[in-house]
C-alpha atoms as a PDB file:
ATOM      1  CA  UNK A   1      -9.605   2.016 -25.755  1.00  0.00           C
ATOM      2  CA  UNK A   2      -7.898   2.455 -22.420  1.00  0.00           C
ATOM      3  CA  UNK A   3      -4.865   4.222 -21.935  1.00  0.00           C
ATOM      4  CA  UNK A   4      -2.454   2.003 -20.900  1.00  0.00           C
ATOM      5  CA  UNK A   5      -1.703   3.610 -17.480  1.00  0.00           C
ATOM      6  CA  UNK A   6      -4.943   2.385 -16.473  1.00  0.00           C
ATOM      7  CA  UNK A   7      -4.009  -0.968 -17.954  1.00  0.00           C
ATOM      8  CA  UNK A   8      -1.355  -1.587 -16.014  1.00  0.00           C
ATOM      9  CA  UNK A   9      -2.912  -0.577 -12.935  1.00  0.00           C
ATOM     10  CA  UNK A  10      -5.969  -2.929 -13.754  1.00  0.00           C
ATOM     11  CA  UNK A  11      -3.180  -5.598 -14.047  1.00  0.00           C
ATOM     12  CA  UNK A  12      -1.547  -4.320 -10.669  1.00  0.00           C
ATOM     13  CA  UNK A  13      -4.995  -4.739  -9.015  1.00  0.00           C
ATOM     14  CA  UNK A  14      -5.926  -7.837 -10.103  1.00  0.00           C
ATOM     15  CA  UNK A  15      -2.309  -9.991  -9.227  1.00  0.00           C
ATOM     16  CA  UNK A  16      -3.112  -8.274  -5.939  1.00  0.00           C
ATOM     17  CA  UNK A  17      -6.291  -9.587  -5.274  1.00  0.00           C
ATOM     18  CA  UNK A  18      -5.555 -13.113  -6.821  1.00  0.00           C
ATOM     19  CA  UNK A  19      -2.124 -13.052  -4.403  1.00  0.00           C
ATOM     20  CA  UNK A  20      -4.395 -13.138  -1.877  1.00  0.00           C
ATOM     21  CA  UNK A  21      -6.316 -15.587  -2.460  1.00  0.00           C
ATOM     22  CA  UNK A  22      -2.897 -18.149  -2.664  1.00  0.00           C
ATOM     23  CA  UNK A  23      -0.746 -16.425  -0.184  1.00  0.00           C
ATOM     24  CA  UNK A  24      -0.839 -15.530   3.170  1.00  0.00           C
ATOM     25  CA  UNK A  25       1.017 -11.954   2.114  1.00  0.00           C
ATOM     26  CA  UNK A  26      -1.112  -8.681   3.508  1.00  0.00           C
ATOM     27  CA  UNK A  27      -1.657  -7.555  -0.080  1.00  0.00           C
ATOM     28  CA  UNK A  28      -4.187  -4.755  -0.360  1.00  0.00           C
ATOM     29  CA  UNK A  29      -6.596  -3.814  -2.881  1.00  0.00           C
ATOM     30  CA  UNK A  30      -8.995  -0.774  -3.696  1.00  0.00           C
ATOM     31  CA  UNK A  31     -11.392  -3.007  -4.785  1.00  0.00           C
ATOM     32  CA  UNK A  32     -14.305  -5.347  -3.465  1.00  0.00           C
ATOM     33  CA  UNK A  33     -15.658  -8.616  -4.137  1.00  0.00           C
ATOM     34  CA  UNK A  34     -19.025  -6.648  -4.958  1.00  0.00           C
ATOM     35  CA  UNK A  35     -17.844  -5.148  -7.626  1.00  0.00           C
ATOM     36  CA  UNK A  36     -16.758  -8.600  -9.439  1.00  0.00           C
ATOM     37  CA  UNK A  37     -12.931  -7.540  -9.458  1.00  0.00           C
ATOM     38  CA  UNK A  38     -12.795 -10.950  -7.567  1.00  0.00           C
ATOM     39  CA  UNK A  39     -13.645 -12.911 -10.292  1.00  0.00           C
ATOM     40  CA  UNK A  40     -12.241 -10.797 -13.329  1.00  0.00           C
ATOM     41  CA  UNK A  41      -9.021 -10.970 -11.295  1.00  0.00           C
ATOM     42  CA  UNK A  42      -8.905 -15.266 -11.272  1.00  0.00           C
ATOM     43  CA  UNK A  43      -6.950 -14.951 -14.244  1.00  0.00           C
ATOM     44  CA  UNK A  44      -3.758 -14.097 -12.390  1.00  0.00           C
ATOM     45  CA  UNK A  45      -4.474 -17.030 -10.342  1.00  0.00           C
ATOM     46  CA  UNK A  46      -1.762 -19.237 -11.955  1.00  0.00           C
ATOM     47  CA  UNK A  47       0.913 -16.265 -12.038  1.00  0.00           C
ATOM     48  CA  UNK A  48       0.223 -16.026  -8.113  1.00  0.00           C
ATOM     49  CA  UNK A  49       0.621 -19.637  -8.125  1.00  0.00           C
ATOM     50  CA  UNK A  50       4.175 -19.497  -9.947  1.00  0.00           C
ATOM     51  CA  UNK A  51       5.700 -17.769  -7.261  1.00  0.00           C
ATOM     52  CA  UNK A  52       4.526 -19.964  -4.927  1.00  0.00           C
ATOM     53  CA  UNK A  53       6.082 -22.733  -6.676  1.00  0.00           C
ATOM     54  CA  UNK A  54       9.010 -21.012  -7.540  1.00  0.00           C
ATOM     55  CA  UNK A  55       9.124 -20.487  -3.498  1.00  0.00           C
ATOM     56  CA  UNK A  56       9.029 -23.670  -2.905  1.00  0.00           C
ATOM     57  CA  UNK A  57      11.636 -24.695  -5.325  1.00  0.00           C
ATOM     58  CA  UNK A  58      14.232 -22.124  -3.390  1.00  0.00           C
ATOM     59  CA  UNK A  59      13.913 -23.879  -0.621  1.00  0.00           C
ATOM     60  CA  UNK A  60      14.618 -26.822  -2.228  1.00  0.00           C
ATOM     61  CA  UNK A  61      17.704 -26.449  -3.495  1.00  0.00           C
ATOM     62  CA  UNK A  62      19.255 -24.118  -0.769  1.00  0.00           C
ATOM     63  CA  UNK A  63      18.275 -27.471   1.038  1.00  0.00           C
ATOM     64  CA  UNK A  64      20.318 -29.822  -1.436  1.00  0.00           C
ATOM     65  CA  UNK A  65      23.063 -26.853  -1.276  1.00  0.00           C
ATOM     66  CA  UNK A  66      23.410 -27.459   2.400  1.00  0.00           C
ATOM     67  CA  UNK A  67      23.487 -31.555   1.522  1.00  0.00           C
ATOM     68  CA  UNK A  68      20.670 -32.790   2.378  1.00  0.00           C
ATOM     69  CA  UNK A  69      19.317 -35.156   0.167  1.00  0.00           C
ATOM     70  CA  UNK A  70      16.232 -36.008  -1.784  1.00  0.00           C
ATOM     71  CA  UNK A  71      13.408 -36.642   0.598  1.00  0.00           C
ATOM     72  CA  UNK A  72      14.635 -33.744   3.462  1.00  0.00           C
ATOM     73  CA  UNK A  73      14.626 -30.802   0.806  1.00  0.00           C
ATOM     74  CA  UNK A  74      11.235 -32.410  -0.665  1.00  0.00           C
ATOM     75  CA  UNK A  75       9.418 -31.886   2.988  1.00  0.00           C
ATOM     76  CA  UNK A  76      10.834 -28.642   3.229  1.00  0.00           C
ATOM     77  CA  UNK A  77       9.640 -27.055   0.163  1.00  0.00           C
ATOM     78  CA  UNK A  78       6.382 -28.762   0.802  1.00  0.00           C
ATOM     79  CA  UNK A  79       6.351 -26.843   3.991  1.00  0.00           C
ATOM     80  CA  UNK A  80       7.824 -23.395   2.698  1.00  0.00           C
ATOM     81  CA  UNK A  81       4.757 -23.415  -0.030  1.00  0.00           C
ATOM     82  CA  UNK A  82       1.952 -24.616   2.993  1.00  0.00           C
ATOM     83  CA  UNK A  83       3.080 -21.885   4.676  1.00  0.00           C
ATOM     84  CA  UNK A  84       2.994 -19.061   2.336  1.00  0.00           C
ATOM     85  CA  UNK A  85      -0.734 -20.331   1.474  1.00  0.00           C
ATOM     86  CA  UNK A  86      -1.721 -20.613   4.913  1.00  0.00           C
ATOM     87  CA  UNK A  87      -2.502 -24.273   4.022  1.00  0.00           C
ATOM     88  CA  UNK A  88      -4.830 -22.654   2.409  1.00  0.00           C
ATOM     89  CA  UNK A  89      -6.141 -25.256  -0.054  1.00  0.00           C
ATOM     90  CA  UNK A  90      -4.794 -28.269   2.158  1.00  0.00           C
ATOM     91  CA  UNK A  91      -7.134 -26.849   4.633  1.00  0.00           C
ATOM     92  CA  UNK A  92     -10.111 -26.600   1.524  1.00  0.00           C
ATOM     93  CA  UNK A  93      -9.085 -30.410   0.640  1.00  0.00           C
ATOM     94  CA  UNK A  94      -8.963 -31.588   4.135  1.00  0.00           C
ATOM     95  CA  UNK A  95     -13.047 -30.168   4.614  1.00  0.00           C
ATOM     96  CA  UNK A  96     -14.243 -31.552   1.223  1.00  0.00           C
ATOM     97  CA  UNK A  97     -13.451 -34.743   1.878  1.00  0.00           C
ATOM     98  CA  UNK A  98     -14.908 -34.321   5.621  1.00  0.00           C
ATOM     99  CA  UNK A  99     -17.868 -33.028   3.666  1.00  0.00           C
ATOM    100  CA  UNK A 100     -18.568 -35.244   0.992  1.00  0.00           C
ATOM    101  CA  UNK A 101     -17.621 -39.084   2.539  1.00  0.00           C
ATOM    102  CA  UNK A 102     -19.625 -38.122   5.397  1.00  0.00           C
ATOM    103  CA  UNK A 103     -23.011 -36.591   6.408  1.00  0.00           C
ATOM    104  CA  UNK A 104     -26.310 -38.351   4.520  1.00  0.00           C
ATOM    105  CA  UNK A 105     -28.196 -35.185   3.465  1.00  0.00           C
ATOM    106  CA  UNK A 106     -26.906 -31.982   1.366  1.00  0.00           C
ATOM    107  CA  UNK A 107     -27.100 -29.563   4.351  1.00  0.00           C
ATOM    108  CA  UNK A 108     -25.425 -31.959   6.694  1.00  0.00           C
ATOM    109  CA  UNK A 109     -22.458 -32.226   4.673  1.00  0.00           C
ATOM    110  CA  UNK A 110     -22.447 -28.489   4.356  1.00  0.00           C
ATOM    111  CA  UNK A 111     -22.102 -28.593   7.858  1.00  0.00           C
ATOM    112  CA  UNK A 112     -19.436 -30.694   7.906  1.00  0.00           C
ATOM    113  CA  UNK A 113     -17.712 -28.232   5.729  1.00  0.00           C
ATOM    114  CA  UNK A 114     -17.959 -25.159   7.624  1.00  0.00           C
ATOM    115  CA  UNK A 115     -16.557 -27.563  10.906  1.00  0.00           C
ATOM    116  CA  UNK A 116     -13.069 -26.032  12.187  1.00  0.00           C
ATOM    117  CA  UNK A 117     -12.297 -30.051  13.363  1.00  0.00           C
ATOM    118  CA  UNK A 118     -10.873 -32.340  10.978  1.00  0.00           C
ATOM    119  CA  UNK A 119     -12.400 -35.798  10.356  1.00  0.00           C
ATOM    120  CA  UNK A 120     -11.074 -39.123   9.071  1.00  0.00           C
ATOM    121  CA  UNK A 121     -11.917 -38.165   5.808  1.00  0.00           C
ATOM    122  CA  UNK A 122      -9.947 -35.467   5.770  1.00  0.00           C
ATOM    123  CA  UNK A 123      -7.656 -36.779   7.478  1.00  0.00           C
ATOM    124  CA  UNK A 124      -6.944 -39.555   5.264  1.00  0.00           C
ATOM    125  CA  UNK A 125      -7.122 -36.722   2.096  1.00  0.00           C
ATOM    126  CA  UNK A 126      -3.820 -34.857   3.446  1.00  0.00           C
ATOM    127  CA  UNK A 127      -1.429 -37.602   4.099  1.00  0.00           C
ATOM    128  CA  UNK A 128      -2.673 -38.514   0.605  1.00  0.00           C
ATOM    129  CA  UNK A 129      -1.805 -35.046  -0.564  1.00  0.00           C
ATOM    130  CA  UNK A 130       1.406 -35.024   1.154  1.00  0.00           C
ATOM    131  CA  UNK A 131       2.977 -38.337   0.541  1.00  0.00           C
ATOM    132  CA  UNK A 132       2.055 -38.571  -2.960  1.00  0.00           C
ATOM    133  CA  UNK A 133       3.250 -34.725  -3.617  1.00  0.00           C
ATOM    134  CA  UNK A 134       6.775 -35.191  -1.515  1.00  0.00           C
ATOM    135  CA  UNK A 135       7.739 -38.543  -3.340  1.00  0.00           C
ATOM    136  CA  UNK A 136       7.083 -37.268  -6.241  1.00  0.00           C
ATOM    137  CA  UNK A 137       9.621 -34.483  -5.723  1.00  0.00           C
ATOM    138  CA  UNK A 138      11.924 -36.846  -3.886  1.00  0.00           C
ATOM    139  CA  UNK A 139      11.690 -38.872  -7.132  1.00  0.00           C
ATOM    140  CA  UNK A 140      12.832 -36.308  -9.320  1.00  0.00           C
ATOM    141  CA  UNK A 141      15.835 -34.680  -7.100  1.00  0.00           C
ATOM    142  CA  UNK A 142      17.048 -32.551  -9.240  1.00  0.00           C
ATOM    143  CA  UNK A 143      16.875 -29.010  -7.976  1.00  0.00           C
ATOM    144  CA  UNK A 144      16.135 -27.464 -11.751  1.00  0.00           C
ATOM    145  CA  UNK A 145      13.710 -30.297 -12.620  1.00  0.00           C
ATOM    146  CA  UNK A 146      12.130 -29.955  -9.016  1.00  0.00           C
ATOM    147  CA  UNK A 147      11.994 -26.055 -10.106  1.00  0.00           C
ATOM    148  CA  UNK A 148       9.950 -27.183 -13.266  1.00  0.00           C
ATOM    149  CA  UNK A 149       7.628 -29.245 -11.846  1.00  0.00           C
ATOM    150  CA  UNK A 150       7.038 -27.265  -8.941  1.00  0.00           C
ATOM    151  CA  UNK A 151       6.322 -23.884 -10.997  1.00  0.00           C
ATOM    152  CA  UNK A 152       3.999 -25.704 -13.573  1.00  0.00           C
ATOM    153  CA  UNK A 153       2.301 -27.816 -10.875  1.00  0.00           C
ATOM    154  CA  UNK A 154       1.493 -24.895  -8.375  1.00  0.00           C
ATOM    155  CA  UNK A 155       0.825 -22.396 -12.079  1.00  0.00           C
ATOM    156  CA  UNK A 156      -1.505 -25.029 -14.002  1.00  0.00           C
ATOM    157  CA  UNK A 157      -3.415 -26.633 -10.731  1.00  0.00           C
ATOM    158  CA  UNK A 158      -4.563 -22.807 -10.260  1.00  0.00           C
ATOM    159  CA  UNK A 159      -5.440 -22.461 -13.971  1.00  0.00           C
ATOM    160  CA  UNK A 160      -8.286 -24.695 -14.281  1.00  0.00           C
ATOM    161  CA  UNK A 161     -10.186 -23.036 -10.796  1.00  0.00           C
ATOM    162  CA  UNK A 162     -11.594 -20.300 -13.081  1.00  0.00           C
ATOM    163  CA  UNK A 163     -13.268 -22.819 -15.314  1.00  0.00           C
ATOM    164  CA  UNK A 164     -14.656 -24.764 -12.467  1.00  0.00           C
ATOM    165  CA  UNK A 165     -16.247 -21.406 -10.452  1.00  0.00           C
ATOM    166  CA  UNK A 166     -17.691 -20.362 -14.149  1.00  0.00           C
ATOM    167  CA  UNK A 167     -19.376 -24.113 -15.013  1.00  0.00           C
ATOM    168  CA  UNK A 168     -20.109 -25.490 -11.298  1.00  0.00           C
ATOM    169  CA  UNK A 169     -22.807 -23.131  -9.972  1.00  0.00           C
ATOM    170  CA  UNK A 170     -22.339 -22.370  -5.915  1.00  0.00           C
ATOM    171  CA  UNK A 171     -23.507 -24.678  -3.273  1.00  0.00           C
ATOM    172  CA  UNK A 172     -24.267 -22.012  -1.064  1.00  0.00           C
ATOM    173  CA  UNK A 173     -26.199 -18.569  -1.271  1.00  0.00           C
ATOM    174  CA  UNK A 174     -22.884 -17.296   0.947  1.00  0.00           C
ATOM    175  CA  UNK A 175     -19.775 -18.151   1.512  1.00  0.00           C
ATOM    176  CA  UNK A 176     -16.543 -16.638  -0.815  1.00  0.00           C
ATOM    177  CA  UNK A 177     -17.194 -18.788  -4.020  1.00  0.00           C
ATOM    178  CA  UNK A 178     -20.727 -16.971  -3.928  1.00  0.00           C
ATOM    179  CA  UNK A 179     -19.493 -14.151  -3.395  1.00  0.00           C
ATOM    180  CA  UNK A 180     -17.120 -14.198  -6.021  1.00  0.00           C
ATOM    181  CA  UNK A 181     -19.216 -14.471  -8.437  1.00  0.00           C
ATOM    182  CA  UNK A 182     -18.488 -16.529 -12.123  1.00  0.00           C
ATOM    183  CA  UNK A 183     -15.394 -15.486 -13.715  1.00  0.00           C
ATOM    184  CA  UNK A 184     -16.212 -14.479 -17.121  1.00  0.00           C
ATOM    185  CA  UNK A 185     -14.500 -15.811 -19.913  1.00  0.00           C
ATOM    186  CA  UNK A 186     -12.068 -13.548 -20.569  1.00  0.00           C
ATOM    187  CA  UNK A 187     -10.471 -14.812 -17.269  1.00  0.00           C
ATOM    188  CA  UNK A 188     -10.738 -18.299 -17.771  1.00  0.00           C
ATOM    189  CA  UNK A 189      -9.140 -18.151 -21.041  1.00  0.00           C
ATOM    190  CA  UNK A 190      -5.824 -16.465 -19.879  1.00  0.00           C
ATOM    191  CA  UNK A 191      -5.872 -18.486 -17.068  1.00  0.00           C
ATOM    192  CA  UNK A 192      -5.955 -21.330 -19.353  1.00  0.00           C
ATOM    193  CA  UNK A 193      -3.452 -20.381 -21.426  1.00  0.00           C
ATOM    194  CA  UNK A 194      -1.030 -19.176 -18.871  1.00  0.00           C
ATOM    195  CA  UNK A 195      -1.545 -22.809 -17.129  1.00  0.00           C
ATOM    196  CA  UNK A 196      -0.915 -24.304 -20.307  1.00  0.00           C
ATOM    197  CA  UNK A 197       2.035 -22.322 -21.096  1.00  0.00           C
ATOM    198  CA  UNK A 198       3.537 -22.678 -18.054  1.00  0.00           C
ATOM    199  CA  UNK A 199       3.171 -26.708 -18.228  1.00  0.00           C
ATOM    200  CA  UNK A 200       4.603 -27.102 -22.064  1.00  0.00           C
ATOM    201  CA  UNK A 201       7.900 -24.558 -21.106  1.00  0.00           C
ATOM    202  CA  UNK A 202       8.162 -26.977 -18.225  1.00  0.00           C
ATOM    203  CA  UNK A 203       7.133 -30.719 -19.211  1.00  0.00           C
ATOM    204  CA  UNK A 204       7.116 -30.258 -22.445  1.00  0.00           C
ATOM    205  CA  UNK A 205       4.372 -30.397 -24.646  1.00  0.00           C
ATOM    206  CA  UNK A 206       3.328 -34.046 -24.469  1.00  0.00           C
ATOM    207  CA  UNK A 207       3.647 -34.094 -20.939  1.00  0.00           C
ATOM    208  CA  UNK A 208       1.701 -30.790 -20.939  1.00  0.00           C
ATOM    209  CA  UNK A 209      -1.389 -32.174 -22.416  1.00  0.00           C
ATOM    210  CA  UNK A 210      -1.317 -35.292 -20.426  1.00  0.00           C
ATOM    211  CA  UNK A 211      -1.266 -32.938 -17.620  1.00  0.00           C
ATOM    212  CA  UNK A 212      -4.452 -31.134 -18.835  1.00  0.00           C
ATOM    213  CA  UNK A 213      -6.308 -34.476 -19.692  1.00  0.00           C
ATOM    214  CA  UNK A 214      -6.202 -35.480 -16.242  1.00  0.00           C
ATOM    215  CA  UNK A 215      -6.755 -32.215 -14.646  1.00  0.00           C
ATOM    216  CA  UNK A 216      -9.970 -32.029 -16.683  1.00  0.00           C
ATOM    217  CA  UNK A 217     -10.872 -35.807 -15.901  1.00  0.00           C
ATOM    218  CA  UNK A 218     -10.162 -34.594 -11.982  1.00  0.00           C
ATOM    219  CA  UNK A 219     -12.249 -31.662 -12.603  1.00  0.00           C
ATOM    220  CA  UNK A 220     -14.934 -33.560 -14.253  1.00  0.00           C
ATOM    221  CA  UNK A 221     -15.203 -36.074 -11.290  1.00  0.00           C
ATOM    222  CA  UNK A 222     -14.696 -33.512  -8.515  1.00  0.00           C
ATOM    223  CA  UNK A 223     -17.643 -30.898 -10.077  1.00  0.00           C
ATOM    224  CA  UNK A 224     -19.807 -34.626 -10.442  1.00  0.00           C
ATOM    225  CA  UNK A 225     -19.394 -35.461  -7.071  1.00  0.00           C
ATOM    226  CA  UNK A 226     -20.137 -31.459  -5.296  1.00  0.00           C
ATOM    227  CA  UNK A 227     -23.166 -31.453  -7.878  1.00  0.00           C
ATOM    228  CA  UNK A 228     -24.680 -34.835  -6.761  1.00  0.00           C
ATOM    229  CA  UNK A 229     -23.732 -34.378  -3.191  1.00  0.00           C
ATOM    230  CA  UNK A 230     -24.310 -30.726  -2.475  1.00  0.00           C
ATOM    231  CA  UNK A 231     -25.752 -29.171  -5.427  1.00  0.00           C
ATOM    232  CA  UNK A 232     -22.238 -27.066  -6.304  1.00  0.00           C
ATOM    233  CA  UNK A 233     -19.094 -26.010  -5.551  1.00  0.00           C
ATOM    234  CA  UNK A 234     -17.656 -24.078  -2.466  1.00  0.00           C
ATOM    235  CA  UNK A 235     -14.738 -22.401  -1.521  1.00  0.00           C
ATOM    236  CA  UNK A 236     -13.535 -26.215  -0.212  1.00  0.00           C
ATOM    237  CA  UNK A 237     -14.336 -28.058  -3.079  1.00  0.00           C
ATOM    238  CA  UNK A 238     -12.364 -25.286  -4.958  1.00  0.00           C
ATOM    239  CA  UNK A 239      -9.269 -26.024  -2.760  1.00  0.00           C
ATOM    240  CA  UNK A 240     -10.194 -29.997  -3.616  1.00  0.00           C
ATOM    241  CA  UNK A 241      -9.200 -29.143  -6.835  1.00  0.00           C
ATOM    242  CA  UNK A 242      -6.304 -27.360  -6.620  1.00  0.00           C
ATOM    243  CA  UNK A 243      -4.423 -29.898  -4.344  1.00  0.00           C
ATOM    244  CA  UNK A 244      -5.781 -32.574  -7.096  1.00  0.00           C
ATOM    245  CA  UNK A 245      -4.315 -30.498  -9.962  1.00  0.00           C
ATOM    246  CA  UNK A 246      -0.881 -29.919  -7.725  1.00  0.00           C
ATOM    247  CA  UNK A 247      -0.662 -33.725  -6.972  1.00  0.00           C
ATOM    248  CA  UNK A 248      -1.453 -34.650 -10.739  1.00  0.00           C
ATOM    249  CA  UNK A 249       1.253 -32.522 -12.470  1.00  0.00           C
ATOM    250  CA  UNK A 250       3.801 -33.400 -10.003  1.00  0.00           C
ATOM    251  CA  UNK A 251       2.837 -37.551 -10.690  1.00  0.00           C
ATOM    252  CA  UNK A 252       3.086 -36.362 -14.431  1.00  0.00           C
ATOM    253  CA  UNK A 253       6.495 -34.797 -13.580  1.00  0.00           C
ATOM    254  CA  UNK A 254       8.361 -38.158 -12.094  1.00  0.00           C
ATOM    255  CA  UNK A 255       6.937 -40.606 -14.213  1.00  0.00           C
ATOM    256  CA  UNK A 256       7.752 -39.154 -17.199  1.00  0.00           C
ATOM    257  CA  UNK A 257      11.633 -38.239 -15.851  1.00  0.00           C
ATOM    258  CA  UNK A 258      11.645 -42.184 -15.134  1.00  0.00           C
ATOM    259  CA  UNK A 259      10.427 -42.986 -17.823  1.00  0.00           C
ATOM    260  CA  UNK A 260      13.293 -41.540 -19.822  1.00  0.00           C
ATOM    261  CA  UNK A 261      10.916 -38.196 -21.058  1.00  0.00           C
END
């Protein structure tokens, strides 16, 4: 059994690694994707992804502090979490879609992946992100309920990206997700169940696992589609996923606050 100094700093090491993989904080670590601390560490993914919400969700309401309303403090946490991830997984969505509506053959759309330029397709796939993620927030206005949905939303879309890296083999020999390596399933089950916690605290538990049946519908479709297409996921498709799990929870969020839940 190991001491629990070494425990803890096991613990340390892995919320740094995962941090940096969601934020665009100069976190260090002592360790190296060789190793596979890069994919023992994905279960921390959703804690990184808390305080990213929970980011957000201060600069929402030191917006509606300052009076402005609804929609104003909605595109300004949207931007205050884009920017601590580097866009990060907008960037990942914004490629996949490039990737996967266009090019006819596997490598092609590979290609079209690893392209700096953004495409129609991608195009298209963030002012989807965007306006569906700030009118949801917009719709729920209330700074504490924003603070919910934001910390569940940024907590559980990161929870299910161990899962998909362990069951959707990589597209690529290279490339990060290779890299990475499969998580093994002691890391997708805390991820899991730090996603799912995080969702029932905040939506309850019937909104929780209406959350996670479309998540894993998403996930299904998505890991169909990079499987068909180009024979796996990537480090894009991965980002695909997260922005889908984000925009889901979020929809999740304001319907259920309008519909009286």
């Amino acid at each position: 059994m190991m001491p629990r100094a070494e425990v803890l700093k096991d613990i340390i090491t892995d919320l740094r690694i995962a941090t940096t993989f969601v934020a665009i904080f100069p976190v260090r670590s002592s360790k190296s994707a060789a190793d596979g601390a890069i994919a023992r560490a994905t279960w921390a993914l959703p804690v990184a992804g808390l305080l990213v919400g929970l980011a957000g969700a201060a600069a929402y309401a030191i917006a509606s502090k300052l009076g402005l309303t609804s929609g104003p403090a909605a595109l300004l946490a949207l931007a205050t979490t884009t920017l601590i991830t580097g866009a990060l997984h907008e960037d990942g969505l914004a490629d996949a879609a490039d990737g996967l509506g266009g090019g006819r053959t596997r490598e092609r759309k590979l290609d079209i992946m690893r392209d700096s330029r953004i495409g129609s397709y991608g195009a298209c796939a963030l002012v989807l992100s965007f306006g569906l993620r700030w009118s949801a927030l917009a719709a729920i206005a209330n700074p504490w309920l924003v603070t919910l949905a934001l910390a569940s939303a940024h907590a559980g879309a990161r929870a299910g990206v161990p899962a998909f890296m362990s069951l959707v083999p990589p597209a690529r020999l290279d490339g990060l997700s290779a890299s990475a390596g499969a998580p093994p399933g002691r890391s997708v089950a805390i991820a899991f169940g730090i996603g799912t916690l995080c969702l029932a605290i905040a939506l309850g538990p019937g909104k929780a696992l209406a959350s996670l049946v479309l998540l894993s519908l998403a996930g299904l479709i998505l890991a169909r589609l990079a499987i068909r297409q180009i024979g796996g996921q990537t480090g894009d498709i991965l980002g695909a996923f997260e922005q889908t799990g984000e925009i889901l929870i979020l929809l999740v969020a304001a319907a259920s606050l309008h519909a009286g839940g």
